[in-house]
N, C-alpha and C. Protein backbone atom coordinates (compact mmCIF):
# COMPACT_ATOMS: atom_id res chain seq x y z
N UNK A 1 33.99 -24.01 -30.52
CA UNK A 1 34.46 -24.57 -31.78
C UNK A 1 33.65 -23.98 -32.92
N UNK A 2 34.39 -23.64 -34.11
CA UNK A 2 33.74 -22.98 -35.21
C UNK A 2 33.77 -23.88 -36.03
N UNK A 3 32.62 -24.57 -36.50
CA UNK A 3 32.12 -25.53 -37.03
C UNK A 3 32.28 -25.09 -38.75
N UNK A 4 31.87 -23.96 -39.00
CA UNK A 4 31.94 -23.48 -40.22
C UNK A 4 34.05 -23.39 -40.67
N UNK A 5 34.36 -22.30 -39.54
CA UNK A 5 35.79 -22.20 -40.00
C UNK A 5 36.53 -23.85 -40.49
N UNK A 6 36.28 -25.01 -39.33
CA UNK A 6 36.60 -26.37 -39.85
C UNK A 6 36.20 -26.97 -41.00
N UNK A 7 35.00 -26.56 -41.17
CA UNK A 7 34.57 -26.89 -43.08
C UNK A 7 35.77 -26.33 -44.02
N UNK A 8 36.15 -25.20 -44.12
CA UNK A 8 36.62 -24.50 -44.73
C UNK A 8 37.58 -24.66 -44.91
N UNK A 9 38.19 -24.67 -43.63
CA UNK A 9 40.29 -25.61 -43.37
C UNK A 9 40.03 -27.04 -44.54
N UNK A 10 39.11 -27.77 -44.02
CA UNK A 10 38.70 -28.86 -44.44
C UNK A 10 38.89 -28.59 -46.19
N UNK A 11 38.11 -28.17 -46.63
CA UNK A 11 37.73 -27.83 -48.21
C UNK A 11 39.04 -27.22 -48.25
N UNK A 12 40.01 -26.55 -47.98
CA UNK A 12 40.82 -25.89 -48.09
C UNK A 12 42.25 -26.67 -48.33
N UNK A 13 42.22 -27.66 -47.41
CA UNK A 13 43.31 -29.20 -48.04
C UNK A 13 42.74 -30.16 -48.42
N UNK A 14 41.35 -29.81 -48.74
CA UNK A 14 41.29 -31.01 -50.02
C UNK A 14 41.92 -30.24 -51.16
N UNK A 15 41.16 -28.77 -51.58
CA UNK A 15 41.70 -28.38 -52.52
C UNK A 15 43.03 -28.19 -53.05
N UNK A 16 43.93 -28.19 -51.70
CA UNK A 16 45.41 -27.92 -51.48
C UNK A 16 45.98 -28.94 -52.29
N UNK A 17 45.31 -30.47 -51.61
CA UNK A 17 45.36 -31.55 -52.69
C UNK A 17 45.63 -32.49 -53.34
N UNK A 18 44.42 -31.93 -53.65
CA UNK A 18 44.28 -31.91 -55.56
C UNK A 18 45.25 -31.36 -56.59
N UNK A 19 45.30 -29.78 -55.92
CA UNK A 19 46.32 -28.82 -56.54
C UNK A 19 47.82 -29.24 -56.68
N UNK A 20 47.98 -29.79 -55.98
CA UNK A 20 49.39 -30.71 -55.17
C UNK A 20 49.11 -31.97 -56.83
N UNK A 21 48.65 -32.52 -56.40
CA UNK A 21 48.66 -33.69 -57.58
C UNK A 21 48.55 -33.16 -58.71
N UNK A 22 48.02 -32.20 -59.27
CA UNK A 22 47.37 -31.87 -60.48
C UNK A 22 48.83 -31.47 -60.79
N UNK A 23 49.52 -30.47 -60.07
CA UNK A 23 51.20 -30.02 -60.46
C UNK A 23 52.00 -30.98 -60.28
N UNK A 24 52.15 -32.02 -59.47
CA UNK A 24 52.89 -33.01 -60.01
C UNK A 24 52.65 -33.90 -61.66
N UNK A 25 51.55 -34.08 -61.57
CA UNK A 25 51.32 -34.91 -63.18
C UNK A 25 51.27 -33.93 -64.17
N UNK A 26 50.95 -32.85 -63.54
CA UNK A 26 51.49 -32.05 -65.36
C UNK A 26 52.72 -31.60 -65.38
N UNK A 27 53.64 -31.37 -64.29
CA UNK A 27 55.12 -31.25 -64.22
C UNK A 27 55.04 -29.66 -63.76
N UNK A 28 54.10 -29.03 -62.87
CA UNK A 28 54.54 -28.15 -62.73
C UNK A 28 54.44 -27.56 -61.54
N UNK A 29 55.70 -27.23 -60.76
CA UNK A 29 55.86 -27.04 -59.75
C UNK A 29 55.50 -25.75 -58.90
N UNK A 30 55.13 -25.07 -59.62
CA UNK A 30 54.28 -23.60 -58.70
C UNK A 30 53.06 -24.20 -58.34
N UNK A 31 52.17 -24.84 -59.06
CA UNK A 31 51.02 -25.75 -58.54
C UNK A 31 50.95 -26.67 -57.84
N UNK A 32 51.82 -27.09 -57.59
CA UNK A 32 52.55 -28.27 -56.37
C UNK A 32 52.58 -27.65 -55.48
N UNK A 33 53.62 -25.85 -55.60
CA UNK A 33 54.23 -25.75 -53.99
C UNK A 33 52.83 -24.87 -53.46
N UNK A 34 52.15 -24.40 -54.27
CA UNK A 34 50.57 -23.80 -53.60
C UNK A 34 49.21 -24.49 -53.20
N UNK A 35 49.66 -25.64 -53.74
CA UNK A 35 48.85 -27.04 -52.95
C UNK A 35 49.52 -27.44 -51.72
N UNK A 36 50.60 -27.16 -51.40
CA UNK A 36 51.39 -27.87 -50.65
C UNK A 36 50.91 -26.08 -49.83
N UNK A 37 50.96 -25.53 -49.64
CA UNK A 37 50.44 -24.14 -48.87
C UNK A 37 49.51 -24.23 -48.51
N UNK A 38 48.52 -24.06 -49.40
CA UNK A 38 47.01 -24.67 -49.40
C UNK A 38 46.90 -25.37 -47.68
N UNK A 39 47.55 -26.04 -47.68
CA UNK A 39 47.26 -27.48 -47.27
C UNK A 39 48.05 -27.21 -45.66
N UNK A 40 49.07 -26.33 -45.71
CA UNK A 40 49.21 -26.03 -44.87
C UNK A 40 48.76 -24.80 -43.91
N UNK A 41 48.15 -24.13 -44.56
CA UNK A 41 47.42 -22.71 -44.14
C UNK A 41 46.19 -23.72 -43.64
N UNK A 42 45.62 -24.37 -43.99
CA UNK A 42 44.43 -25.28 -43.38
C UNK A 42 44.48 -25.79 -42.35
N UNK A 43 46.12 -26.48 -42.23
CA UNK A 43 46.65 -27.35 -40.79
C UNK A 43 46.49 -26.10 -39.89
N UNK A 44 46.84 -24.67 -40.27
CA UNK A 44 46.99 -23.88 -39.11
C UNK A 44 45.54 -23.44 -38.90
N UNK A 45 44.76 -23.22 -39.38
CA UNK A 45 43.64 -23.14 -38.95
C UNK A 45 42.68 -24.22 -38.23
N UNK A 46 42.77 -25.54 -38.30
CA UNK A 46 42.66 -26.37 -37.30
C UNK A 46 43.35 -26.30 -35.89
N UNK A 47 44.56 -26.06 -35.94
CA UNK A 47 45.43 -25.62 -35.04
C UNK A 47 44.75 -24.69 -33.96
N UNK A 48 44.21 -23.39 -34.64
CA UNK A 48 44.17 -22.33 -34.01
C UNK A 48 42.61 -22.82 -33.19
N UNK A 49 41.55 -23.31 -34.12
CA UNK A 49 40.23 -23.95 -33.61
C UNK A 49 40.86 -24.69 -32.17
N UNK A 50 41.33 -25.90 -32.71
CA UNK A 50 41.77 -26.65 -31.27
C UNK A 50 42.35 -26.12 -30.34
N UNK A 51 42.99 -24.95 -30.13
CA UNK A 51 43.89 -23.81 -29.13
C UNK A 51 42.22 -23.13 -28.43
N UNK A 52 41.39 -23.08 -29.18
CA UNK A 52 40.26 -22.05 -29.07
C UNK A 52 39.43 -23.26 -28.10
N UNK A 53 39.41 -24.38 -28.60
CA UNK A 53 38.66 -25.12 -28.19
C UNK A 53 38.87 -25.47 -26.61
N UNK A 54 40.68 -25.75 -26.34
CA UNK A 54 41.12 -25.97 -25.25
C UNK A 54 40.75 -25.18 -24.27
N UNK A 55 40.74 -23.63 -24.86
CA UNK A 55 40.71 -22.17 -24.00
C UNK A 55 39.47 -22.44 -23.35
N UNK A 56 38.31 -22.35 -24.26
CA UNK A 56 37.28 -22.64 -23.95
C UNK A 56 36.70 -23.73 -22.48
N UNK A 57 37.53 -24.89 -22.40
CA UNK A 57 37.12 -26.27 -21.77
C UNK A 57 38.16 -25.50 -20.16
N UNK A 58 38.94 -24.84 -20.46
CA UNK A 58 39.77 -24.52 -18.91
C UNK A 58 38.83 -23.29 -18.28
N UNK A 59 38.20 -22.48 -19.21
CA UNK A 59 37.42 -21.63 -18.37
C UNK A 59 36.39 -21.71 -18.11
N UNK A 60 35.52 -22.66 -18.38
CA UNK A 60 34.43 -23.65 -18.34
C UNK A 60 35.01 -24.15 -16.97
């Protein structure tokens, strides 16, 4: 498990968001749909950790 890469996913949909809210209350929707990315490029990098993690525990 990459402890650092999970910080980063982590910080990566918080920032997603924020960004997400910040474009909804000012009305603008390119900042919405790149928070909303944000946020999902993060889910996949948790994703890929936990795939790594599994790999890890079967060849163990």
């Amino acid at each position: 498990m990459s402890a650092e890469k999970r910080i980063e996913a982590t910080a990566k949909n918080i920032e997603g968001k924020i960004q997400e809210v910040v474009g909804e209350l000012t009305g603008n929707p390119q900042d919405k749909a790149e928070g909303q990315a944000k946020q999902a490029q993060a889910q996949g990098i948790h994703v890929v950790e936990n795939i790594k993690d599994e790999i890890k525990k079967a060849l163990s």
